[in-house]
Protein backbone atom coordinates (compact mmCIF):
# COMPACT_ATOMS: atom_id res chain seq x y z
CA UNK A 1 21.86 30.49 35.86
CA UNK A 2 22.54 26.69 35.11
CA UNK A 3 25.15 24.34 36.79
CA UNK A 4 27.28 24.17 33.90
CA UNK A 5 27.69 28.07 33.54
CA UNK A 6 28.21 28.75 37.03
CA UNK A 7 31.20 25.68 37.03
CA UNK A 8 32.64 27.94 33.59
CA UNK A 9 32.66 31.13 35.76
CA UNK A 10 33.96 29.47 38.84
CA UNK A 11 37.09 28.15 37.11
CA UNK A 12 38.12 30.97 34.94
CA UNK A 13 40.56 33.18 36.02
CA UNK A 14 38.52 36.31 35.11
CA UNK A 15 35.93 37.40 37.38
CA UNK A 16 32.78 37.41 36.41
CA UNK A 17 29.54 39.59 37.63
CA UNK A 18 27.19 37.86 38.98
CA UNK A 19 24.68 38.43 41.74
CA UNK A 20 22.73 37.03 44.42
CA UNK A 21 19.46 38.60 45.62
CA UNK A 22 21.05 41.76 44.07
CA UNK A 23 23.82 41.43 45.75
CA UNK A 24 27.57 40.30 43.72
CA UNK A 25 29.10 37.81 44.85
CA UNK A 26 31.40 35.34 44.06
CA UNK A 27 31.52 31.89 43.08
CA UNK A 28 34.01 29.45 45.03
CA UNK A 29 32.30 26.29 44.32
CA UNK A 30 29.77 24.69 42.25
CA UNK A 31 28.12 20.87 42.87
CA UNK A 32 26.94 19.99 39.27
CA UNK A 33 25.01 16.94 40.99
CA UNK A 34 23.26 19.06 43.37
CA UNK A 35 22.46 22.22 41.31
CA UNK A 36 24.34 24.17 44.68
CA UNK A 37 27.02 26.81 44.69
CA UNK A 38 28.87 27.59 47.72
CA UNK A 39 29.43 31.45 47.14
CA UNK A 40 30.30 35.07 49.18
CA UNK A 41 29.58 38.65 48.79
CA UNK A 42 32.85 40.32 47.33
CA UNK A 43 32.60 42.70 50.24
CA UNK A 44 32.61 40.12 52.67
CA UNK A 45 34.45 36.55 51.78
CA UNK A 46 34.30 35.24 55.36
CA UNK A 47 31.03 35.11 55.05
CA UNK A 48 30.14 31.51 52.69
CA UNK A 49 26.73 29.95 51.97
CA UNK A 50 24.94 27.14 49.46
CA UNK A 51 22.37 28.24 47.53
CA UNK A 52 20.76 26.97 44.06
CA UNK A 53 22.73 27.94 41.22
CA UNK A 54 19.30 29.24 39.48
CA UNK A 55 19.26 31.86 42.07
CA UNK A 56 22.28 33.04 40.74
CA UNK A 57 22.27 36.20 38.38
CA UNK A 58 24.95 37.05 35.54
CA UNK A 59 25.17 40.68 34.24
């Protein structure tokens, strides 16, 4: 996934599916300058990391 999608599907108010190693997750945050996205499983929101934003996986 690019920056710019991941920003789209982090502000709109419908969720998207989207996955990370397999695993969906959502998308709190997105830094367009770094190419990171601070995300967390849906099963699990306490749970928050950065990763690349092409590691992220829409379906």
């Amino acid at each position: 996934m690019d920056s710019q999608r991941a920003q789209e599907i982090s502000a709109s108010p419908v969720m998207a599916n989207v996955t990370y190693n397999g695993n969906r997750v959502y998308i709190e945050h997105v830094d367009q300058e770094n190419q990171i996205a601070t995300i967390h499983p849906l099963e699990n929101p306490n749970h928050k990391q950065s990763v690349p934003v092409t590691n992220l996986e829409e379906y």
